[in-house]
C-alpha atoms as a PDB file:
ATOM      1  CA  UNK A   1     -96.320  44.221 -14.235  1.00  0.00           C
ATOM      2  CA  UNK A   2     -99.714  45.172 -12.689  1.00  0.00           C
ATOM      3  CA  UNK A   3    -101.177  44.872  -9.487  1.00  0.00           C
ATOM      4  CA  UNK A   4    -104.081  42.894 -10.833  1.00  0.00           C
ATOM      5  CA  UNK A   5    -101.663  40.674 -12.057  1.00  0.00           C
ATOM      6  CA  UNK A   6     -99.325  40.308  -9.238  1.00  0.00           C
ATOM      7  CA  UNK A   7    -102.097  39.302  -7.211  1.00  0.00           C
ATOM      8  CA  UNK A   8    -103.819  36.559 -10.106  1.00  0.00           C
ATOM      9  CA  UNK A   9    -100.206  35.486 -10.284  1.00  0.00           C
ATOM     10  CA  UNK A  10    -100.406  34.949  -6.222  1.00  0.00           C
ATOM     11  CA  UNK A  11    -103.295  33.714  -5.928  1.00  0.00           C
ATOM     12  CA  UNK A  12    -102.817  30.932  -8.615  1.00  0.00           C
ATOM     13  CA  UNK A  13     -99.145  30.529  -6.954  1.00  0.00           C
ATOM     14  CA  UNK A  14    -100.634  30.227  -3.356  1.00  0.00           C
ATOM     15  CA  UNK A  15    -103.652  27.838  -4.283  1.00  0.00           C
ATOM     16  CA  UNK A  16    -102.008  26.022  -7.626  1.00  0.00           C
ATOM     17  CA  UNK A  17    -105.739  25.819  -8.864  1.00  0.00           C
ATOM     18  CA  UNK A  18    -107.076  28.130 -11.170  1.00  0.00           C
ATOM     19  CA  UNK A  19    -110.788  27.795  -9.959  1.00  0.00           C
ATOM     20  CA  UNK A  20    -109.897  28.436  -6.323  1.00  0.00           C
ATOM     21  CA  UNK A  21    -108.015  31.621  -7.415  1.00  0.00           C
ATOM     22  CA  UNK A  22    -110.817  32.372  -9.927  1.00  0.00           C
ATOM     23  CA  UNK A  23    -113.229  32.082  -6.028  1.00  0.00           C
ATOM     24  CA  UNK A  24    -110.342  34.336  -4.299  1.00  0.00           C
ATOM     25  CA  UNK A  25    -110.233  37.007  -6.417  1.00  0.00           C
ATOM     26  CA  UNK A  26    -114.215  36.986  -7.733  1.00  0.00           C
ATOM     27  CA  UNK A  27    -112.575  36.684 -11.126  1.00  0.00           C
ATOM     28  CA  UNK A  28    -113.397  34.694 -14.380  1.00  0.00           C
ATOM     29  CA  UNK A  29    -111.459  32.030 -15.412  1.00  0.00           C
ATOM     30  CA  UNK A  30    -111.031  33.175 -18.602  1.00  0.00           C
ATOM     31  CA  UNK A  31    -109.749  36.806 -17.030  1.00  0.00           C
ATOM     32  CA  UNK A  32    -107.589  35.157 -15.032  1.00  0.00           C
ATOM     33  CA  UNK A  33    -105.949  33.464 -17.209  1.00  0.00           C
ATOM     34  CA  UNK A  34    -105.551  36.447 -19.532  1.00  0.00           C
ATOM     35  CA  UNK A  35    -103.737  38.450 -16.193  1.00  0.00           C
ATOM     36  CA  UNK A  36    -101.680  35.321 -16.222  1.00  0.00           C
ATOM     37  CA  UNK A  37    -100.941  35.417 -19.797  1.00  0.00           C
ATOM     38  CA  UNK A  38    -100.337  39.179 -20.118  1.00  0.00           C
ATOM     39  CA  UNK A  39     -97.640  38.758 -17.095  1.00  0.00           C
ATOM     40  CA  UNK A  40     -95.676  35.990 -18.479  1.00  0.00           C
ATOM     41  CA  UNK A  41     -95.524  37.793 -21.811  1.00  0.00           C
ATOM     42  CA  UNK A  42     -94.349  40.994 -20.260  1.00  0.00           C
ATOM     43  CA  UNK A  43     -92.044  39.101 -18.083  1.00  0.00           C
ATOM     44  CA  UNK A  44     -90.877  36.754 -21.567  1.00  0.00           C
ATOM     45  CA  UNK A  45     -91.647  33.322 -20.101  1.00  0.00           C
ATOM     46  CA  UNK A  46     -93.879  30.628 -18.692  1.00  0.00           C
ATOM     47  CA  UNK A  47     -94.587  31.068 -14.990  1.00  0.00           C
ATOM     48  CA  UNK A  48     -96.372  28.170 -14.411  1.00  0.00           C
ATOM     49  CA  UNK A  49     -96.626  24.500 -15.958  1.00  0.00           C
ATOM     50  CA  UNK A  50     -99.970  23.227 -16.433  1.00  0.00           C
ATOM     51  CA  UNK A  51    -101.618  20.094 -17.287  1.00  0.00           C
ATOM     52  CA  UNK A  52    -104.875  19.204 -17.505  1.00  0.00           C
ATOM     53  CA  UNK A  53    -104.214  17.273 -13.475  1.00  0.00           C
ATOM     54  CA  UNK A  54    -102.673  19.835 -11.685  1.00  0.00           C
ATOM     55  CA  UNK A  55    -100.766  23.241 -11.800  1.00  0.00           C
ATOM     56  CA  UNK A  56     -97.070  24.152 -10.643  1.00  0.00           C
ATOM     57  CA  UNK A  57     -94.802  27.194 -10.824  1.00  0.00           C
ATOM     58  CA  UNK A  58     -91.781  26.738 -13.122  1.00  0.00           C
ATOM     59  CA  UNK A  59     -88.330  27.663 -11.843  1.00  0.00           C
ATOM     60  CA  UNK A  60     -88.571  31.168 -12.864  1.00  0.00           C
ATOM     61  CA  UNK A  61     -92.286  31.395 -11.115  1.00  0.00           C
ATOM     62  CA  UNK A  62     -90.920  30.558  -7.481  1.00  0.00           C
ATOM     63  CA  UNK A  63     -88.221  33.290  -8.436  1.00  0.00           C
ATOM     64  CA  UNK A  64     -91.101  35.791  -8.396  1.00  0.00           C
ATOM     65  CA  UNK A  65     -92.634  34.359  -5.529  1.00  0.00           C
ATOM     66  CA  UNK A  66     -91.103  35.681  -2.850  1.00  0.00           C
ATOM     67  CA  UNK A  67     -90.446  39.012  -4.863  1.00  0.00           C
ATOM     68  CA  UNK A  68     -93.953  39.296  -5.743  1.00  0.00           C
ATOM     69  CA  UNK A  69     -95.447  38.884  -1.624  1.00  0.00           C
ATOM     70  CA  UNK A  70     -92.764  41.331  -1.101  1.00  0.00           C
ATOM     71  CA  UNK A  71     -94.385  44.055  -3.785  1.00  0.00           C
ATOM     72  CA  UNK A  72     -97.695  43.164  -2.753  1.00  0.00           C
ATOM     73  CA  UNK A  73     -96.907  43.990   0.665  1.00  0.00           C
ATOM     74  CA  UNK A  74     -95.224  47.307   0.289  1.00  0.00           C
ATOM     75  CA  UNK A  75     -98.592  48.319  -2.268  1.00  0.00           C
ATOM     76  CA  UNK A  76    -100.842  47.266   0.375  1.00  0.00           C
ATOM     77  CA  UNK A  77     -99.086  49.041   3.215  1.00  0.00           C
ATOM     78  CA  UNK A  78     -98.402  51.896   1.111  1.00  0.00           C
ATOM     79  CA  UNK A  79    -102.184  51.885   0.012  1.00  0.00           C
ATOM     80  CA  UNK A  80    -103.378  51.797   3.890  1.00  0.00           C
ATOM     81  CA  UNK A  81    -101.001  55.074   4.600  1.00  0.00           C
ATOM     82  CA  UNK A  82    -101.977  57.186   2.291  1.00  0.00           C
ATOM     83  CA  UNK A  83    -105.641  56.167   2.934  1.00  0.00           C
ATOM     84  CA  UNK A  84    -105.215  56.762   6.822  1.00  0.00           C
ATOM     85  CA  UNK A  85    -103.379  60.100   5.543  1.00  0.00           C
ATOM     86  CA  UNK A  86    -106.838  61.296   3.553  1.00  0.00           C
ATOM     87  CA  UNK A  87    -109.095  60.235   6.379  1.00  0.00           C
ATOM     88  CA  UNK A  88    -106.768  62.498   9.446  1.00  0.00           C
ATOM     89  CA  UNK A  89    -105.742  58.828  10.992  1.00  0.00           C
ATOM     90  CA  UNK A  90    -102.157  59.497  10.165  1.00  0.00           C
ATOM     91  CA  UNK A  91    -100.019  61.969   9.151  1.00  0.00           C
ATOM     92  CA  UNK A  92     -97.472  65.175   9.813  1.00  0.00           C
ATOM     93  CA  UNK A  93     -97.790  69.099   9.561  1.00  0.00           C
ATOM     94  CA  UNK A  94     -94.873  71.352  10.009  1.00  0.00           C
ATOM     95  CA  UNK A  95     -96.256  75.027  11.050  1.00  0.00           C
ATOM     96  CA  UNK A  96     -93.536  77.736  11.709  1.00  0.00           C
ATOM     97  CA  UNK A  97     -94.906  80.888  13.957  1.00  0.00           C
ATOM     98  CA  UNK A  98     -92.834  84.051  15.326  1.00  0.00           C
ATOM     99  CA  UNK A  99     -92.612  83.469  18.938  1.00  0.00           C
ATOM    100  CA  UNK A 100     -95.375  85.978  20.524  1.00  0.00           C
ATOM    101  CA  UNK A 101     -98.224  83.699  18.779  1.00  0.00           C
ATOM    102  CA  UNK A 102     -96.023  80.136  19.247  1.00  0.00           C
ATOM    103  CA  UNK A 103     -96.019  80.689  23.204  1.00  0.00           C
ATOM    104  CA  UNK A 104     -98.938  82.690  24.030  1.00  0.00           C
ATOM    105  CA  UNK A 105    -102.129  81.480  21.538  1.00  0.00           C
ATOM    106  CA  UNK A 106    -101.131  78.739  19.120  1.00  0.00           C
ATOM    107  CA  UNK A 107    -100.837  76.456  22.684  1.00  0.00           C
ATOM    108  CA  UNK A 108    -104.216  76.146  23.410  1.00  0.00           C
ATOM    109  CA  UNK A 109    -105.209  76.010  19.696  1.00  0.00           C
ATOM    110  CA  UNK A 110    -103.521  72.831  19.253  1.00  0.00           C
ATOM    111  CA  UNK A 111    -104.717  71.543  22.475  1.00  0.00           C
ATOM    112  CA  UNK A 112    -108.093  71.568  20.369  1.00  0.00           C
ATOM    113  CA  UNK A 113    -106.483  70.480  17.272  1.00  0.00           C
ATOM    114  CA  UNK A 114    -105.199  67.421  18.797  1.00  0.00           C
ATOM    115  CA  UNK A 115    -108.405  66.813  20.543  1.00  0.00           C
ATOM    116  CA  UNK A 116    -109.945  66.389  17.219  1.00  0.00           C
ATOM    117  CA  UNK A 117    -107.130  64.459  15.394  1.00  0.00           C
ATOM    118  CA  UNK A 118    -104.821  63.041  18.354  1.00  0.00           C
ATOM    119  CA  UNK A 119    -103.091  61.005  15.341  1.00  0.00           C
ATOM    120  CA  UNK A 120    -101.917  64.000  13.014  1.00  0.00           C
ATOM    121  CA  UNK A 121     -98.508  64.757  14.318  1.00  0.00           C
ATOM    122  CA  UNK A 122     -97.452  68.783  14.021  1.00  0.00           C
ATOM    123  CA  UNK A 123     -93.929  70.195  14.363  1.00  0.00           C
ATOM    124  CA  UNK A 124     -93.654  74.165  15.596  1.00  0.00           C
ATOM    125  CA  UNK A 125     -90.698  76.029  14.586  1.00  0.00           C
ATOM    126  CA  UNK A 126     -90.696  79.502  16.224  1.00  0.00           C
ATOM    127  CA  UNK A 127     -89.195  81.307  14.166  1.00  0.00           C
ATOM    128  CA  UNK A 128     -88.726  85.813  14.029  1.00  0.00           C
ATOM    129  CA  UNK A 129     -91.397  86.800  11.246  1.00  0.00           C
ATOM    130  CA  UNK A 130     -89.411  86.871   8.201  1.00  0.00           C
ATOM    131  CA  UNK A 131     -88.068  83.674   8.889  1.00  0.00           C
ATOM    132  CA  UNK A 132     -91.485  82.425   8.951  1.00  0.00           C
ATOM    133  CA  UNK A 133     -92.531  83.746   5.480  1.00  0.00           C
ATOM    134  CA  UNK A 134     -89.000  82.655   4.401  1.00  0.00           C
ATOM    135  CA  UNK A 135     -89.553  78.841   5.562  1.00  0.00           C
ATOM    136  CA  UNK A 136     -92.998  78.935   3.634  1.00  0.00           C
ATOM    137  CA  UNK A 137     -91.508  80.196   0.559  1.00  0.00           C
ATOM    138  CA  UNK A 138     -89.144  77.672   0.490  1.00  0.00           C
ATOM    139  CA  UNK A 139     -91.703  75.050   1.054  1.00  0.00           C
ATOM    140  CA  UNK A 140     -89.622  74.322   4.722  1.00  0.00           C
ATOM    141  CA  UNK A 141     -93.047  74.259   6.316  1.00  0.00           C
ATOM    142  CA  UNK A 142     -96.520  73.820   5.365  1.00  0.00           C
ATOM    143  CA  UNK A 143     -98.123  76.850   7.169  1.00  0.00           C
ATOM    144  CA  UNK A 144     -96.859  80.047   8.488  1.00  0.00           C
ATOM    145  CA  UNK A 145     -98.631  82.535  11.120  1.00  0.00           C
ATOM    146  CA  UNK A 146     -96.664  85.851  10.962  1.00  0.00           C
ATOM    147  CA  UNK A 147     -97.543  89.381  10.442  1.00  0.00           C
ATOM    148  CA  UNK A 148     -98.985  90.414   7.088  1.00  0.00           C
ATOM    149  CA  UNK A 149     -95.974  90.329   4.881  1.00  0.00           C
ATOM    150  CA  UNK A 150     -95.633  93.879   2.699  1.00  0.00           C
ATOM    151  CA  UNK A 151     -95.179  92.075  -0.510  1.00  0.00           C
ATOM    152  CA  UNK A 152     -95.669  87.986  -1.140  1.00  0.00           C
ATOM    153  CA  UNK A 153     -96.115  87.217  -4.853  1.00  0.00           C
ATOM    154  CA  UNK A 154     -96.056  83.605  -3.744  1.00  0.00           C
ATOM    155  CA  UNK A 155     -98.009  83.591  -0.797  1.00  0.00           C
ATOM    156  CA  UNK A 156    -101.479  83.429   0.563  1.00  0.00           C
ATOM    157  CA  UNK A 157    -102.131  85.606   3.626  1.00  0.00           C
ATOM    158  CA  UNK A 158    -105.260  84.862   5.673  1.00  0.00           C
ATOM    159  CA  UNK A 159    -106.360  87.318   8.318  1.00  0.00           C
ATOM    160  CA  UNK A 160    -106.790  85.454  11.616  1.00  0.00           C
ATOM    161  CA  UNK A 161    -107.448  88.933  13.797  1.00  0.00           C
ATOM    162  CA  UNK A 162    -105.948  92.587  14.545  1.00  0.00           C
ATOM    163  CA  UNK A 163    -103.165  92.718  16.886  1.00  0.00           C
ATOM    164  CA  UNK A 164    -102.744  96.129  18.168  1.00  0.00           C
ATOM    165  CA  UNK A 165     -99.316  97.088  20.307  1.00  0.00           C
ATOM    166  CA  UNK A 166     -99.980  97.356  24.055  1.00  0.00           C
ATOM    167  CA  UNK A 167     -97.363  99.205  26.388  1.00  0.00           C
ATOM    168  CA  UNK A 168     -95.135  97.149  29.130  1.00  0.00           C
ATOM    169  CA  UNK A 169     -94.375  99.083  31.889  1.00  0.00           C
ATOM    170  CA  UNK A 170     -93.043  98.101  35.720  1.00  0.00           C
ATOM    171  CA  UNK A 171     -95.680  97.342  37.997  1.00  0.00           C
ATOM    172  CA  UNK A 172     -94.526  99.857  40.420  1.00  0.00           C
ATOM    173  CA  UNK A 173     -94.362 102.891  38.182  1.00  0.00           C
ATOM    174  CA  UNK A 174     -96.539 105.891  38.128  1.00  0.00           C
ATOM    175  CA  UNK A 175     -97.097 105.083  34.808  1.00  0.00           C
ATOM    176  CA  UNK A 176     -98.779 101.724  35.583  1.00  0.00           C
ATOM    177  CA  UNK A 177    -101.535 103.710  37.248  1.00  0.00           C
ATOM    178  CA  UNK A 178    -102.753 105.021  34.110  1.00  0.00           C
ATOM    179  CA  UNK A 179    -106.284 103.652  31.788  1.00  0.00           C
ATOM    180  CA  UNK A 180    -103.666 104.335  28.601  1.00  0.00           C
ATOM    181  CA  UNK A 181    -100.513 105.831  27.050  1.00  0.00           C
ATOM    182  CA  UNK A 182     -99.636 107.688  24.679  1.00  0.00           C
ATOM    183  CA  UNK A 183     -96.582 107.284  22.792  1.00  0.00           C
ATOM    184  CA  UNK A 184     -94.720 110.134  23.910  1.00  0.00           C
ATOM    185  CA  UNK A 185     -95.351 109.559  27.623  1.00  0.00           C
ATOM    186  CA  UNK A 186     -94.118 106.238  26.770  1.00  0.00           C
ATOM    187  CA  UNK A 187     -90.756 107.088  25.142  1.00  0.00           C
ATOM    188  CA  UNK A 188     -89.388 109.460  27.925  1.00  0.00           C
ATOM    189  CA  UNK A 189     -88.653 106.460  29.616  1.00  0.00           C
ATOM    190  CA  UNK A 190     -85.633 103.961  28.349  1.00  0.00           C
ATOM    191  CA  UNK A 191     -86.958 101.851  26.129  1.00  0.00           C
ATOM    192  CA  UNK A 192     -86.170  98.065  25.841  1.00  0.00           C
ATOM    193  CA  UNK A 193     -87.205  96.482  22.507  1.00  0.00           C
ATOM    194  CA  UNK A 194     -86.066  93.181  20.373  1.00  0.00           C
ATOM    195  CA  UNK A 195     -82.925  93.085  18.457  1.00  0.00           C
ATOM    196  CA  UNK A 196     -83.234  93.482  14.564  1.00  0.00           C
ATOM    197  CA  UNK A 197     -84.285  91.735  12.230  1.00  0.00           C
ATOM    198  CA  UNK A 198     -87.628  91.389  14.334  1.00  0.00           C
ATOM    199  CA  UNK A 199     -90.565  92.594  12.682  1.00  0.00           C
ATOM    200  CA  UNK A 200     -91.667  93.898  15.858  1.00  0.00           C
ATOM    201  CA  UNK A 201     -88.581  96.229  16.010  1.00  0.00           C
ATOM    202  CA  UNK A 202     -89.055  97.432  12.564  1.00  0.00           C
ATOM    203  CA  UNK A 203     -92.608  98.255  12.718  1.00  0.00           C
ATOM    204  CA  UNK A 204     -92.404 100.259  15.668  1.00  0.00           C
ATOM    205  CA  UNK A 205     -89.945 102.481  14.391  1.00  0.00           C
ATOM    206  CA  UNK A 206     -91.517 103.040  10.518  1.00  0.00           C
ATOM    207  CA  UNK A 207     -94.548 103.552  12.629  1.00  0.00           C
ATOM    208  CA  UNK A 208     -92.651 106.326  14.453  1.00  0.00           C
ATOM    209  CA  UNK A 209     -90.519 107.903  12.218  1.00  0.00           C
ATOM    210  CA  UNK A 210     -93.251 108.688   9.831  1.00  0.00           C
ATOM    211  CA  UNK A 211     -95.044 110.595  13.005  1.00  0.00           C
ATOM    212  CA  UNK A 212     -91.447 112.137  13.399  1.00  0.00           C
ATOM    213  CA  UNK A 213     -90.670 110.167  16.989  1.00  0.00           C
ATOM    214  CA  UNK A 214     -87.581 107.924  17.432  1.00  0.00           C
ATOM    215  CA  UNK A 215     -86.963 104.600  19.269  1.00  0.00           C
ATOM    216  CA  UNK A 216     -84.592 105.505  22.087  1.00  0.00           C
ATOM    217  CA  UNK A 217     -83.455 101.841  22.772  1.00  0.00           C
ATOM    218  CA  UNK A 218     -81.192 101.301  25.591  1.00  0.00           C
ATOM    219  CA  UNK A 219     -81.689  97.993  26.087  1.00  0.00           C
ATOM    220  CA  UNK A 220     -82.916  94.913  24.100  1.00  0.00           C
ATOM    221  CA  UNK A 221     -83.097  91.239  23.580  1.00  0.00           C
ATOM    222  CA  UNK A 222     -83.956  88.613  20.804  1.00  0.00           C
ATOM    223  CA  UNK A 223     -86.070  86.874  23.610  1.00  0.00           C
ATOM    224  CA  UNK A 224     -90.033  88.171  24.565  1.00  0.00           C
ATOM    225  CA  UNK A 225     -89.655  86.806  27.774  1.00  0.00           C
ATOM    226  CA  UNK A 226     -85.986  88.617  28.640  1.00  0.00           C
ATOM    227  CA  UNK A 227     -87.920  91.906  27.902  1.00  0.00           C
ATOM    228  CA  UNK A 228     -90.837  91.303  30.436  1.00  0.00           C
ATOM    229  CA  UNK A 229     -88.197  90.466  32.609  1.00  0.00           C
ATOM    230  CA  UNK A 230     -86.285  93.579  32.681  1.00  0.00           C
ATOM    231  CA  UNK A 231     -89.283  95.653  32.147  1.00  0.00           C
ATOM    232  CA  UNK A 232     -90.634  93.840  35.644  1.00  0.00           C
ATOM    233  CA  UNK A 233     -87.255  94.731  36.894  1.00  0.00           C
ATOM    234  CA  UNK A 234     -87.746  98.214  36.449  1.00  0.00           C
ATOM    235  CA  UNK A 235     -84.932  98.883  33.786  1.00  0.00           C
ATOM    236  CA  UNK A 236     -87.327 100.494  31.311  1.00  0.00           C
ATOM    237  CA  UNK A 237     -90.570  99.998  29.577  1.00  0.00           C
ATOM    238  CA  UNK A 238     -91.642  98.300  25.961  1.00  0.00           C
ATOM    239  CA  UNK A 239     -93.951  97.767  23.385  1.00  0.00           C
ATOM    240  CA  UNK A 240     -95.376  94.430  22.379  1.00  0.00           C
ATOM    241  CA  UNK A 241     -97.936  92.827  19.998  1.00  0.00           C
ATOM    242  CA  UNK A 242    -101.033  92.870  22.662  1.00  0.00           C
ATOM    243  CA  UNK A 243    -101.348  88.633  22.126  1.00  0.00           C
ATOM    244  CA  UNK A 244     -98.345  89.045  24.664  1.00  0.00           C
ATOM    245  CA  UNK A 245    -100.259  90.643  27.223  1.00  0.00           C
ATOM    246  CA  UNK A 246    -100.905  87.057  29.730  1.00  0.00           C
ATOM    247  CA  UNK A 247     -96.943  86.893  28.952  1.00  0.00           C
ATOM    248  CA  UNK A 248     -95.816  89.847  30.206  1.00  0.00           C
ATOM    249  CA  UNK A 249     -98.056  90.189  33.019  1.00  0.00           C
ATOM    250  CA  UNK A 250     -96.837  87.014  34.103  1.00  0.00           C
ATOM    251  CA  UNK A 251     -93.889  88.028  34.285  1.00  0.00           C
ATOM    252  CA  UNK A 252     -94.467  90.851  36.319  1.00  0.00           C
ATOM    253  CA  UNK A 253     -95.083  94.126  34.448  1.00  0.00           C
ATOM    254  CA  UNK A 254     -98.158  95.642  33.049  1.00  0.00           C
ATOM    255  CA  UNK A 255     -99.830  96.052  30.065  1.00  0.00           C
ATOM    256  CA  UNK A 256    -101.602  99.518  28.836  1.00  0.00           C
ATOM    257  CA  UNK A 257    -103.657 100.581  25.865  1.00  0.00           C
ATOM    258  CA  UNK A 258    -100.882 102.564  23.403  1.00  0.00           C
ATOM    259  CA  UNK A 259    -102.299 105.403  21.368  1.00  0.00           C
ATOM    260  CA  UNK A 260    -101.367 108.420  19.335  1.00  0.00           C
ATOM    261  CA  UNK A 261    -100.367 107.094  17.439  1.00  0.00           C
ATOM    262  CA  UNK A 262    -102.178 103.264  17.683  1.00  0.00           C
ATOM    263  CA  UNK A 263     -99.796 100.923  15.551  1.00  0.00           C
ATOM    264  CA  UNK A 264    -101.767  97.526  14.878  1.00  0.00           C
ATOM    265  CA  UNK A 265    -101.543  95.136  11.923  1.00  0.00           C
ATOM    266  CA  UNK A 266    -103.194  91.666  10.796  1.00  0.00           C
ATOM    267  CA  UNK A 267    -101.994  88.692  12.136  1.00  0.00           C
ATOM    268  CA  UNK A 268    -102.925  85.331   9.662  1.00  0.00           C
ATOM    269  CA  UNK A 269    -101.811  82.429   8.284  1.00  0.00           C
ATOM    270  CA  UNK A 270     -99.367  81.892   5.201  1.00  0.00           C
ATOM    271  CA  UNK A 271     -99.319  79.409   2.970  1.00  0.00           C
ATOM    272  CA  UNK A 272     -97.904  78.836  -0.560  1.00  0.00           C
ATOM    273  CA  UNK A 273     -99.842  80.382  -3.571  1.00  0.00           C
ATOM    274  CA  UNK A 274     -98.414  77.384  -5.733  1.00  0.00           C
ATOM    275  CA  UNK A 275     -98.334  74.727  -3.486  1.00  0.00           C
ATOM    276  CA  UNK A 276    -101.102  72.965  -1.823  1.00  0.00           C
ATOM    277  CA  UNK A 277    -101.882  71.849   1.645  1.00  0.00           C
ATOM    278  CA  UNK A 278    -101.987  67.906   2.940  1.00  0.00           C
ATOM    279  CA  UNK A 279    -105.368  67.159   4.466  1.00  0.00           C
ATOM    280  CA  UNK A 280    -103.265  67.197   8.181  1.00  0.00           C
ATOM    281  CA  UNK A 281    -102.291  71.150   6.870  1.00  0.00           C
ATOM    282  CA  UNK A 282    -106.015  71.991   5.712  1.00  0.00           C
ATOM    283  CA  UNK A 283    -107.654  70.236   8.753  1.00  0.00           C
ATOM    284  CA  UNK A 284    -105.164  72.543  10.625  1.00  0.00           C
ATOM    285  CA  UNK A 285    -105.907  75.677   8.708  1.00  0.00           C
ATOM    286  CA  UNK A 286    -109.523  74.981   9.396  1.00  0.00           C
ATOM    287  CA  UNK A 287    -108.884  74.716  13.152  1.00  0.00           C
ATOM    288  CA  UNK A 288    -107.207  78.195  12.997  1.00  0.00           C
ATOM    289  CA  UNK A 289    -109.713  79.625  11.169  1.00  0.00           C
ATOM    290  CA  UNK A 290    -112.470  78.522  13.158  1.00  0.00           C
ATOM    291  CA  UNK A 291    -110.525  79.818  16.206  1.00  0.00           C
ATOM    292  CA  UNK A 292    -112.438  82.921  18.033  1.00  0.00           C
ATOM    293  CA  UNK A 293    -110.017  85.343  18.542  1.00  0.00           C
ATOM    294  CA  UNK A 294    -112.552  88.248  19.861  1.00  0.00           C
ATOM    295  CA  UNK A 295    -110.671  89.825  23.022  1.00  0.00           C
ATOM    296  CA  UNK A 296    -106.975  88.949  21.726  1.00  0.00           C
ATOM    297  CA  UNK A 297    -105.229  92.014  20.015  1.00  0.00           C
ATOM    298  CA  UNK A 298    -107.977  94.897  21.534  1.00  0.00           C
ATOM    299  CA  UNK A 299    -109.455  94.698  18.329  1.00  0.00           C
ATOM    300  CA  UNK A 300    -110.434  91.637  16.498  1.00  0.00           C
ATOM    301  CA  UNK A 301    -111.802  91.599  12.844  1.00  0.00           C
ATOM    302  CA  UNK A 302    -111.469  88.044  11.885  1.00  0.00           C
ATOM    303  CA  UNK A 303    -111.636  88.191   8.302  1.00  0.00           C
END
C-alpha cells in the first residue's frame, strides 16, 4: 500500500462517489480508479462494490476503514514533525560541556539561542573533559565543548577561542596585590587543584613537568566551585581555565595573569566526523560560532 492510495481509497470510502473523490483529491477519474485498482490487487480483493447507481465498501473495505484513518493519521502527524523539525519549530539537542564553560559562558549563550528558537529543546550534561569527547564518540550527545582533544580520529574540533590559565589566590594575600604571577611565586604556596581525571589537573602538571616544576597539591576537589571556596578561605591558591574568572571572584578570591610559563589551549566544539548534526544541533553550532568571545580566556583567536 501507498499513501496515494490510502487516501483515493478514503476519499472514495468517505464520499462513496467517485467524482466527488476525483474533486477532493484534484485527481482523474481514470487515475483514481487505477489507485483503487492497484490497492485491491495488492491487497487480493474487491474493496468496494459498484454499480452503475451507487458505490459501497465490501466487508473487507470497512475492515480497512478504520485501519486506514488510523495510518493516514500517524503519516500526517509524522509528516508535520519532521517538517516542524527542518524549519527549528520543534525539536531536541543534547550538548555535553566540562563544567568551567557549562556554568560560566554556555548560560548566556543559550539565553540567545532560545531567544531565537524558544521551541528547540537542549539538554546540558556537564560532564569532566574526557567524558565529553567520550559521550560524542559514542554518539551520547550531539555536540561537545571541551578542550582540544590530543588525538580524535572521529571527531571534528572547532576552535571557539584561547583560554589561557589565570591564578586564584585569597583576597587578603600579599599576593593578590600583584598585576601578575609567575608560576613559581605561585607554587610556594599550597596548592588546591581538581581531582584526576580532570583535564585541568593533567594539563597543568605536563605543562610543568616539562619546565621541570611539580604540582604540590595539598588539597583538591572534583567541584570548581569547592576550590574558589577554599581558595577564598585562605587554605591555598589555584589555577583555573581564565572563563572561570566571574566564578571565582564571586566566590571571593582573585584572579591574576599566570606566566612563565603561560599554559593556554583552544577551547571548541566537538562533533562526530561520521555523523551528522539535526538542524536543532547545526542551528546550535551556528549560535556558538557566531558567539564573540573577545575578552574571555585573555586571549581570544576565534578561529
Amino acid at each position: 500500500m501507498t499513501v496515494k492510495q490510502l487516501r483515493a481509497f478514503l476519499a472514495v470510502a468517505q464520499t462513496l462517489s467517485f467524482a466527488q473523490a476525483c474533486e477532493r483529491l484534484h485527481l482523474s477519474q481514470s487515475a483514481l480508479s487505477l489507485s483503487i485498482k492497484a490497492l485491491e490487487e495488492s491487497l487480493g480483493g474487491a474493496l468496494f462494490s459498484r454499480t452503475t447507481r451507487n458505490v459501497r465498501l465490501t466487508p473487507e473495505g470497512e475492515a480497512l476503514l478504520p485501519l486506514a484513518r488510523r495510518l493516514m493519521a500517524d503519516w500526517d502527524n509524522a509528516r508535520d514533525e519532521i517538517r516542524q523539525r527542518f524549519e527549528l519549530e520543534l525539536g531536541r539537542v543534547t550538548v555535553a560541556a566540562m563544567p568551567s564553560f557549562a556554568g560560566n559562558l554556555l548560560p548566556g549563550i543559550l539565553k540567545d539561542f532560545r531567544a531565537r528558537y524558544p521551541k528547540i529543546s537542549v539538554t546540558i550534561q556537564d560532564v569532566i573533559n574526557e567524558d565529553v569527547i567520550d559521550r560524542v564518540q559514542i554518539g551520547q550527545v550531539e555536540l561537545g565543548i571541551a578542550f582540544e582533544p590530543a588525538a580524535a580520529s572521529r571527531l571534528t574540533f572547532t576552535p571557539l577561542y584561547m583560554d589561557r590559565f589565570v591564578a586564584v589566590v585569597p583576597s587578603d594575600s600579599p599576593l593578590a596585590e600583584s598585576h601578575d604571577l609567575a608560576w613559581d611565586q605561585l607554587l610556594k604556596e599550597p596548592f588546591i587543584a581538581l581531582q584526576r581525571p580532570s583535564a585541568v589537573r593533567y594539563m597543568l602538571e605536563e605543562t610543568l613537568a616539562a619546565q621541570g616544576q611539580t604540582l604540590p597539591v595539598e588539597l583538591e576537589s572534583h567541584q570548581l566551585s569547592t576550590v574558589g571556596r577554599m581558595v577564598s578561605a585562605g587554605l591555598g591558591v589555584s589555577a583555573v581555565p581564565a572563563l572561570c574568572i566571574g566564578q571565582m571572584q564571586a566566590l571571593g578570591a582573585r584572579c591574576l595573569p599566570l606566566r612563565d610559563p603561560v599554559i593556554e589551549r583552544p577551547i571548541g566544539v566537538l562533533q562526530s566526523s561520521e555523523r551528522g548534526l539535526s538542524v536543532a544541533g547545526q542551528a546550535l553550532l551556528d549560535t556558538l560560532m557566531a558567539t564573540p568571545f573577545d575578552g574571555v580566556g585573555l586571549a581570544s583567536p576565534q578561529a
